[in-house]
Protein backbone atom coordinates (compact mmCIF):
# COMPACT_ATOMS: atom_id res chain seq x y z
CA UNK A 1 37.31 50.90 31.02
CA UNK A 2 38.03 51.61 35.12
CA UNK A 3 40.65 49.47 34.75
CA UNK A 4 42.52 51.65 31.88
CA UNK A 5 41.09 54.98 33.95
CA UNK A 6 43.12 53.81 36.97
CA UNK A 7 46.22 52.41 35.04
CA UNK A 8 46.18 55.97 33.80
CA UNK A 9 45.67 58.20 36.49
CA UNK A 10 48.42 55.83 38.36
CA UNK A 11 50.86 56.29 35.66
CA UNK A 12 50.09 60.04 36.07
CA UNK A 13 51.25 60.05 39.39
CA UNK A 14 54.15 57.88 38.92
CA UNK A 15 55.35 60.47 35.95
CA UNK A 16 54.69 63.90 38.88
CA UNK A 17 56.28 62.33 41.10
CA UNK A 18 59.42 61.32 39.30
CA UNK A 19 59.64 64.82 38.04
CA UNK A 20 58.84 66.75 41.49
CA UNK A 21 61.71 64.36 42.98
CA UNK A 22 64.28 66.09 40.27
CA UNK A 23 63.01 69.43 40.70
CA UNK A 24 63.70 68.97 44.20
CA UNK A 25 67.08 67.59 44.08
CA UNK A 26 68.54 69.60 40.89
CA UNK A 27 66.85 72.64 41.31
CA UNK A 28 66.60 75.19 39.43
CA UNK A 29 66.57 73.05 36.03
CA UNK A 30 64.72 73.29 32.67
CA UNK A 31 61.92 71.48 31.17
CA UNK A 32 64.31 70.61 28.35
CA UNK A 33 66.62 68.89 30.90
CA UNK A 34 63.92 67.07 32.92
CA UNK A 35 62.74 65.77 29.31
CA UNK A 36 66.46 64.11 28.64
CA UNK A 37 66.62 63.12 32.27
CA UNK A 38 63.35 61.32 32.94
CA UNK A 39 62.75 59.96 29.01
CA UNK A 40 59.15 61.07 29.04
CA UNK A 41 58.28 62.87 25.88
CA UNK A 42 58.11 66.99 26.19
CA UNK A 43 54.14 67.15 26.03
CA UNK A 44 53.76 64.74 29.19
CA UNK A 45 56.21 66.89 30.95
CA UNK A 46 55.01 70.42 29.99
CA UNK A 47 51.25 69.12 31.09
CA UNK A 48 52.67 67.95 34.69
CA UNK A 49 54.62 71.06 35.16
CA UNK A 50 52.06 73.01 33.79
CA UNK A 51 49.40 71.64 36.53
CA UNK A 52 52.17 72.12 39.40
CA UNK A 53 52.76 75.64 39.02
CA UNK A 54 48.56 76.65 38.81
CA UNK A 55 48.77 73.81 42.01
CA UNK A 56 51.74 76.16 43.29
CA UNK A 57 53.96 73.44 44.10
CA UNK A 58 56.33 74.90 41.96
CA UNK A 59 57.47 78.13 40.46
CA UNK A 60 59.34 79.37 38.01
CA UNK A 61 62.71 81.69 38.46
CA UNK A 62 64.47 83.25 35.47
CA UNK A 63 65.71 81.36 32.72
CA UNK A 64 68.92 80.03 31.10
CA UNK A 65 70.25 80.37 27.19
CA UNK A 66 72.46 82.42 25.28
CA UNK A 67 72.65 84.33 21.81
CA UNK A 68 69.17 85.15 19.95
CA UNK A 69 67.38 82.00 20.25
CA UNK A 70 64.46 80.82 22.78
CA UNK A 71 65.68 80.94 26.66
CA UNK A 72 65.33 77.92 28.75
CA UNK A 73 62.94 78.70 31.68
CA UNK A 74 64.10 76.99 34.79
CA UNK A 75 61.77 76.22 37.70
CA UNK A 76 62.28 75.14 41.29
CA UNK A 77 60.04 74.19 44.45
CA UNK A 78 57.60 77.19 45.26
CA UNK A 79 58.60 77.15 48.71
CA UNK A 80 55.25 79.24 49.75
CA UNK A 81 53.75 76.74 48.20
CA UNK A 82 52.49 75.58 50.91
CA UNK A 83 54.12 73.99 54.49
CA UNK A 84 54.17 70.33 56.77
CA UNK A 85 53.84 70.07 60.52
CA UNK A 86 55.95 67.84 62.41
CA UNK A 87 54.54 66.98 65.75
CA UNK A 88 56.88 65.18 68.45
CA UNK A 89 54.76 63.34 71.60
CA UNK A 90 57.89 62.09 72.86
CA UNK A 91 57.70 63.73 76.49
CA UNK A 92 57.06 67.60 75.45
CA UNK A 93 54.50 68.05 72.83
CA UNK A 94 56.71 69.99 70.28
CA UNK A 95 55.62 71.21 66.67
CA UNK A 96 57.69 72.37 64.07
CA UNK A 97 56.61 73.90 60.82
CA UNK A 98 58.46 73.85 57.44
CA UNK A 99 58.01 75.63 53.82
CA UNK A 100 58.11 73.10 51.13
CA UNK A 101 61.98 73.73 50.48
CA UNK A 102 62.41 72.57 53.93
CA UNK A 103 63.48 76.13 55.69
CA UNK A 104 62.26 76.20 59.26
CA UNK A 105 59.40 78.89 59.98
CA UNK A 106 58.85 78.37 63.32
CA UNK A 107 59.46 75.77 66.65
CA UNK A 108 56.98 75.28 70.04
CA UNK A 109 56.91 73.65 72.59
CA UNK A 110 53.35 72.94 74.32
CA UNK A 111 52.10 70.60 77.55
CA UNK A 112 53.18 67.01 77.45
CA UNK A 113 50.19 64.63 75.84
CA UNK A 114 49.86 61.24 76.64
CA UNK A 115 46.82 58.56 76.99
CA UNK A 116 43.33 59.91 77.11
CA UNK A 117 44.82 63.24 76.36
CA UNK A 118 46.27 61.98 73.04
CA UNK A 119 42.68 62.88 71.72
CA UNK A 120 43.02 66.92 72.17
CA UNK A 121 46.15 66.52 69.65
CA UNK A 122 43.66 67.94 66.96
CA UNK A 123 42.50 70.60 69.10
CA UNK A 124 45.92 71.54 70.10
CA UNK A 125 47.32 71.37 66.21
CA UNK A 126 44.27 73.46 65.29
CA UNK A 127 45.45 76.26 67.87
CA UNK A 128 49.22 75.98 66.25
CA UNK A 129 48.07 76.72 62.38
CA UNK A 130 45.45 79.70 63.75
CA UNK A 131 48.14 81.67 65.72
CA UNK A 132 50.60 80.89 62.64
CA UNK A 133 47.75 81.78 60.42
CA UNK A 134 47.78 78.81 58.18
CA UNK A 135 45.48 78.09 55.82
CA UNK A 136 43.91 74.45 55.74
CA UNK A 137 44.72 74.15 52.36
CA UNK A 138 48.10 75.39 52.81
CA UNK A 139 48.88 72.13 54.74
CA UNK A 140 50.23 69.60 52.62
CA UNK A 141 51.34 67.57 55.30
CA UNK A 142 52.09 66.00 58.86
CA UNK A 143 54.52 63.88 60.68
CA UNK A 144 53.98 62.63 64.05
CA UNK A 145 57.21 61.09 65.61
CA UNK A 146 56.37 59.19 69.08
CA UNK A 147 58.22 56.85 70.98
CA UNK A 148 56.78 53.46 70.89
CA UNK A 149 56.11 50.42 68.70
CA UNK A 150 54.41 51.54 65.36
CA UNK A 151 52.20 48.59 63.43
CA UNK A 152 54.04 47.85 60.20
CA UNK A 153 51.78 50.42 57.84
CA UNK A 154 53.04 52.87 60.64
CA UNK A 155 49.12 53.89 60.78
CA UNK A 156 48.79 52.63 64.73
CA UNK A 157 50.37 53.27 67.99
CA UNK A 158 50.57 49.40 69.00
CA UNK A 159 52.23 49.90 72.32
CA UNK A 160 53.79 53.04 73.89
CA UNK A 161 54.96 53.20 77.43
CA UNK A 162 55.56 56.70 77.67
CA UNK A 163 52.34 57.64 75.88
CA UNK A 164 50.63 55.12 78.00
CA UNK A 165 48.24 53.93 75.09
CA UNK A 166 47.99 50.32 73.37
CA UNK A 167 46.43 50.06 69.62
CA UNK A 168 45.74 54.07 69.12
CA UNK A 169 44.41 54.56 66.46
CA UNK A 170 46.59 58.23 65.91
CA UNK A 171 46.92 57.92 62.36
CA UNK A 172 43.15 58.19 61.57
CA UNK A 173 42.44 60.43 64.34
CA UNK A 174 44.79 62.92 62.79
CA UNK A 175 43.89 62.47 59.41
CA UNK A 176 39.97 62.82 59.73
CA UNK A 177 40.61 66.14 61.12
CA UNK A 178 42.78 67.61 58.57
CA UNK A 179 42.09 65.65 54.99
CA UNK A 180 45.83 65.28 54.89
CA UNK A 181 48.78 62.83 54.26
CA UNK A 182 49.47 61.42 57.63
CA UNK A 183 53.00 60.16 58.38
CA UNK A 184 53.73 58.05 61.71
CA UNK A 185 57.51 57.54 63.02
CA UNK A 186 59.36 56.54 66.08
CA UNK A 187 60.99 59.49 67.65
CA UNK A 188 64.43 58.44 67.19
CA UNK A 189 63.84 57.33 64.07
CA UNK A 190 62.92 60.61 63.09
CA UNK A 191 65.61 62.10 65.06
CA UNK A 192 67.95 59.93 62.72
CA UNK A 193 66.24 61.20 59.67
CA UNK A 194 66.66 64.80 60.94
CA UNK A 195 70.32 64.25 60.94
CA UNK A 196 70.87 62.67 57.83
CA UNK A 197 68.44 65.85 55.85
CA UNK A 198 70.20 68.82 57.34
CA UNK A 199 72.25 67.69 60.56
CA UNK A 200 75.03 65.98 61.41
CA UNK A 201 74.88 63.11 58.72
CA UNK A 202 74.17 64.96 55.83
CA UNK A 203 75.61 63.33 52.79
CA UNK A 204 75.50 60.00 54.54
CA UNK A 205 73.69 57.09 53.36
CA UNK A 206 73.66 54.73 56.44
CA UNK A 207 73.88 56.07 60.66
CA UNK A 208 73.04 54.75 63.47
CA UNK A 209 71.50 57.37 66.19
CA UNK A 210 71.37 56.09 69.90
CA UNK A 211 69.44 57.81 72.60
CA UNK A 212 69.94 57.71 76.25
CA UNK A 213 67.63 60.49 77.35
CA UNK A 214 64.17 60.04 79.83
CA UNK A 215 63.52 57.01 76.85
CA UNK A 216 66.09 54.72 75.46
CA UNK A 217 66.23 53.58 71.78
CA UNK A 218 68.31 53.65 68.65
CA UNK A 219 67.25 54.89 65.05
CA UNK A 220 69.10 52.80 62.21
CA UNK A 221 69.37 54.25 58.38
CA UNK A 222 70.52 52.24 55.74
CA UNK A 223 71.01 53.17 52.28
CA UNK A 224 68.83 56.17 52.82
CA UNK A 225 65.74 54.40 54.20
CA UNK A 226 64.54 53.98 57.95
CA UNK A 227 64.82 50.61 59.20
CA UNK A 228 62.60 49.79 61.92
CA UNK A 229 63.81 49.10 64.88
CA UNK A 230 61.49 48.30 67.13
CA UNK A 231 62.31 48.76 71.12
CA UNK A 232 65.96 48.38 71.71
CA UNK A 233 66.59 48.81 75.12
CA UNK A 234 66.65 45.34 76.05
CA UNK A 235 69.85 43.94 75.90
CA UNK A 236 73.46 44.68 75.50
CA UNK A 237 76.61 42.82 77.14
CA UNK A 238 77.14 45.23 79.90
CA UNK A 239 79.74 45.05 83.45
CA UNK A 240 77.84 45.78 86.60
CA UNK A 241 79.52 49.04 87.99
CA UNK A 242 80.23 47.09 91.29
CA UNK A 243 81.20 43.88 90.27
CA UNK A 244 84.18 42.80 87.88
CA UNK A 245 82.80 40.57 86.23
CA UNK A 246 80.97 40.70 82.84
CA UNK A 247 76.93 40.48 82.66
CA UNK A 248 73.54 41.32 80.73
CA UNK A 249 72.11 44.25 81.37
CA UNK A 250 69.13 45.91 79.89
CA UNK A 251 70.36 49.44 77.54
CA UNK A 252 67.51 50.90 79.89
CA UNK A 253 69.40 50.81 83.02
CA UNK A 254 70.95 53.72 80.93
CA UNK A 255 68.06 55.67 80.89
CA UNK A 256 68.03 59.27 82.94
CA UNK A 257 65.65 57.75 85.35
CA UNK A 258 67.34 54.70 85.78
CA UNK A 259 70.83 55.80 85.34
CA UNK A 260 70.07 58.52 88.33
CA UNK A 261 68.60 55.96 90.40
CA UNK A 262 71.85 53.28 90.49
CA UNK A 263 73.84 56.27 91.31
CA UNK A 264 71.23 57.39 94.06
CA UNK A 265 71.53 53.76 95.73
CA UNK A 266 75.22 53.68 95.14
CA UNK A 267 75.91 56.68 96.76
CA UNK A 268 73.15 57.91 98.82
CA UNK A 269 74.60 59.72 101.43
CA UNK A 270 76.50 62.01 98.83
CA UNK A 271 73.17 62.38 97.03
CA UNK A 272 70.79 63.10 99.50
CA UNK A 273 70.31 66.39 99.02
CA UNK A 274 69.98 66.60 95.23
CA UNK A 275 66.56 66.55 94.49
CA UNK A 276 66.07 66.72 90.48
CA UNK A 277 67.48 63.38 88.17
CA UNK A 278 70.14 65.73 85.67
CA UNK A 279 71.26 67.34 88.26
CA UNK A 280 72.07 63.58 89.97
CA UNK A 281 73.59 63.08 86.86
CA UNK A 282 75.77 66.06 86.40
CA UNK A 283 77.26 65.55 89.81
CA UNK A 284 77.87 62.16 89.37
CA UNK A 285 80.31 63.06 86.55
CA UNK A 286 81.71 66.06 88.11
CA UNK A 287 83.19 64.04 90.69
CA UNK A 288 84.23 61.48 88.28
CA UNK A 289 85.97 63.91 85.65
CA UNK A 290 86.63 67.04 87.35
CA UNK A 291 87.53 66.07 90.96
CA UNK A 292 88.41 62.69 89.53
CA UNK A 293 87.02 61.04 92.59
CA UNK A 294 86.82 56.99 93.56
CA UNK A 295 84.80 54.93 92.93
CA UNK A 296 82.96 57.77 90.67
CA UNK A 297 85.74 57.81 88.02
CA UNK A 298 85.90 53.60 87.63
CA UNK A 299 81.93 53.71 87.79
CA UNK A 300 82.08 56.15 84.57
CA UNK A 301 84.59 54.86 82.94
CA UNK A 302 83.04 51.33 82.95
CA UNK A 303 79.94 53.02 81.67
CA UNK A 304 81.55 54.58 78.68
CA UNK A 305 83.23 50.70 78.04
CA UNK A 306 79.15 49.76 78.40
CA UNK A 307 77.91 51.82 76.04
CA UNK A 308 81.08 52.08 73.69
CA UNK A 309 80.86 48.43 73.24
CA UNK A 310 76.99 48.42 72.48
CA UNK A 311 77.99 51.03 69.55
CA UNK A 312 80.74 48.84 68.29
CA UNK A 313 78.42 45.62 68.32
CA UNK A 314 75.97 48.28 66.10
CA UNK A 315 78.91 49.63 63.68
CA UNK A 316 80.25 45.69 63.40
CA UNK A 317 77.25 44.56 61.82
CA UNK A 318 75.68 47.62 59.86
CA UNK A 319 78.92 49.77 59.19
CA UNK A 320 77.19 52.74 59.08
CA UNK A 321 79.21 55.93 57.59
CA UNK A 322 78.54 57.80 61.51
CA UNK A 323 77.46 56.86 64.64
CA UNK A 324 75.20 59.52 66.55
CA UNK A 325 74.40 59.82 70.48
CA UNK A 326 72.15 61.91 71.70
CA UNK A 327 70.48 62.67 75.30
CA UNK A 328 72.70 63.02 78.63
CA UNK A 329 75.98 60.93 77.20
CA UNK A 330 76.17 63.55 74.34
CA UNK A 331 75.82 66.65 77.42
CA UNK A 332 78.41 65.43 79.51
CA UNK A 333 81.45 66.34 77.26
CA UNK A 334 84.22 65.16 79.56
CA UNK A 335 82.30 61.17 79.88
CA UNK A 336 81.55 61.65 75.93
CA UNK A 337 85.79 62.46 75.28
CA UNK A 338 86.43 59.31 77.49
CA UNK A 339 84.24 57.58 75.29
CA UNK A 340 85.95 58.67 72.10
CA UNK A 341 89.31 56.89 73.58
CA UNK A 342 87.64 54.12 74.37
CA UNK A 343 86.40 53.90 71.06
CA UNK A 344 90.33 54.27 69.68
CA UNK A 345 90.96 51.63 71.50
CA UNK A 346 88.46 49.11 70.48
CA UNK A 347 88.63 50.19 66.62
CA UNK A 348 92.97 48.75 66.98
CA UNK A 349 90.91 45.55 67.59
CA UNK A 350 88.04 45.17 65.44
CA UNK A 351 90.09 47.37 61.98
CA UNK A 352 86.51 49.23 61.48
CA UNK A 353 86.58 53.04 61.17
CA UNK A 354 83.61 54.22 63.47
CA UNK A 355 83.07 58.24 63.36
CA UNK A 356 81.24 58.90 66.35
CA UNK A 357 79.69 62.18 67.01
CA UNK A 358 77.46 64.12 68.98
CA UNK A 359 73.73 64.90 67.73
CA UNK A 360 73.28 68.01 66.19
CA UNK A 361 69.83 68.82 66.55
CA UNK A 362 69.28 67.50 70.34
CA UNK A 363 65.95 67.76 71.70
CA UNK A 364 64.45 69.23 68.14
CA UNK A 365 65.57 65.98 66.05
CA UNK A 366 62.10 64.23 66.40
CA UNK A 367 59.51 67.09 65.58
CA UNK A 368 62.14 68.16 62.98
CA UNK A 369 62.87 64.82 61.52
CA UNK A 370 58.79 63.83 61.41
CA UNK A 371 57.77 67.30 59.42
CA UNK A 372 60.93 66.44 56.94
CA UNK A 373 59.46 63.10 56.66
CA UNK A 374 56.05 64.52 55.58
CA UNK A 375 57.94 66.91 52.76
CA UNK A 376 59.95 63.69 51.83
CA UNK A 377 57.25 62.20 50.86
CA UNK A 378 55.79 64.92 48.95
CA UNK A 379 58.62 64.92 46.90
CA UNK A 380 59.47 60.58 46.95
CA UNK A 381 59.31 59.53 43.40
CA UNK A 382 56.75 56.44 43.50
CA UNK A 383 57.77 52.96 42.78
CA UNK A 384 55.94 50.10 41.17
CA UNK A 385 55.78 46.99 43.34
């Protein structure tokens, strides 16, 4: 008899969810057309919607019909229904908060967490939802992109440099303080998800996002689901910028700290009074593109064949519909444009289109990307195994 209870109350869920996932994506649309579209028979439909709208996950808006007879009433996502959180640890502790038709309410930015201090991250979301006044049961729920290795359930921070932590537990620390769905991602994984929901990659089924910012990693989609990358900063076929010849060279020699350091020790007399690692940066490239300046301008240029050439290895084997950068190579327009030629070059050779582009989000992609990960699965329509 608990057997049949729980192949029932499972089916239950599998029918919501299949219809929630239309409503979402063919919005507004009638009961009549969710009967035709999902096969189920009009009394198991009218009970689920029924129990969504007095849930107020959805809502109903006008109807549809012509002549005499019975309108059609059409229904769509209540979208103060109820909101998610996405929370981004990456380096800035940055919260963003979404309505359930994924329009943006609000953005903050708060003090960096990482190690021991991972713990106030409660405390700290607790603050966010009382000066947004948000009702507990108004959350349906969060998203917590970080940079790091994620265990395979994605319900444990297994390693994390930059959050200096090993096996942390966030998952369950988050979710016994809020009774909520609890979604873990790597930041530019969730940055990549960001961009293919409402950025630069909408529409596209497969991109690769690559960021060169304080951390170094790459997010890979592929037919519409995150593919788990892992660390990925530690090898690409790289050129030393003061030798000829060819070598390997970790992706995280591309890093801000890094990449400001080799041009500190390169050039340290014309550096030695710059104090802060962009600003290193942006004055590297000044004299490489604006004053066009040796040996700045063949140091850049054989970093844009560097990274170029890593993207190219990526579009070769996943030929994914756009290519995304993000961090300090997508802020220096004048490297970025040399990298686009570079790129024209190398596509004569390899006869593979690769659109590469510059992230449109930036810096919000992961707290963005992690909240519409939480409403995506709000909305996912379930699958048997």
């Amino acid at each position: 008899m608990q057997a049949r209870q729980g192949n029932q109350k499972l089916l239950k869920q599998f029918n919501k969810s299949k219809l929630l996932n239309l409503i979402n994506h063919l919005a507004p649309i009638s009961r009549t057309d969710l009967v035709q579209k999902t096969g189920l028979s009009p009394t198991t439909v009218s009970s689920l919607i029924e129990e969504s709208l007095l849930d107020g996950t959805l809502v109903e808006t006008g109807s549809v019909g012509e002549g005499v007879g019975r309108k059609a009433t059409l229904l769509e996502i209540n979208a103060y229904g109820g909101v998610v959180i996405g929370v981004d640890l990456s380096f800035a502790t940055e919260l963003t908060l979404l309505n359930l038709r994924g329009e943006l309410l609000t953005t903050e930015r708060m003090n960096e967490l990482s190690g021991e201090g991972l713990s106030d991250l409660p405390h700290l979301l607790e603050a966010f939802i009382t000066k947004h006044q948000i009702e507990r049961d108004h959350i349906k729920g969060i998203g917590l992109s970080l940079p790091g290795i994620l265990d395979e359930e994605r319900k444990k921070i297994v390693f994390s440099y930059n959050l200096n932590v090993r096996n942390y537990p966030l998952f369950d620390l988050v979710t016994n303080a809020f009774k909520v769905p609890v979604h873990l991602v790597n930041d530019v994984n969730a940055a990549a998800f960001a961009e293919q929901y409402s950025g630069q990659a909408v529409g596209c089924h497969s991109l690769v996002y690559t960021l060169l910012s304080q951390g170094v990693g790459t997010g890979i989609i592929l037919r519409n689901e995150i593919y788990n990358t892992g660390e990925t900063g530690n090898s690409i076929l790289a050129s030393d910028c003061s030798e000829e010849e060819s070598i390997f060279h970790p992706l995280n020699m591309y890093s801000i700290h890094n990449l400001s350091k080799g041009i500190r020790d390169r050039h340290s007399k014309e550096c030695a009074h710059i104090l802060e690692n962009d600003a290193v940066i942006d004055h590297f490239f000044h004299r490489a593109f604006v004053d066009m300046e040796e040996p700045f301008h063949s140091e850049a240029k054989r970093m844009a064949h560097d990274i170029v050439t890593l993207l190219c290895n990526y579009a070769l084997l996943l030929q994914p519909e756009k290519v995304l950068v993000n961090g300090w190579v997508a802020k220096q327009d004048q490297f970025f444009q040399y990298m686009l030629k570079v790129l024209n070059e190398l596509e004569k050779t390899t006869n593979v289109p690769i659109q590469l582009e510059k992230s449109y989000w930036k810096d919000k992609g992961p707290s963005l990307g992690a909240a519409r990960l939480a409403l995506h699965h709000i909305f996912k329509e379930m699958q048997f195994s």
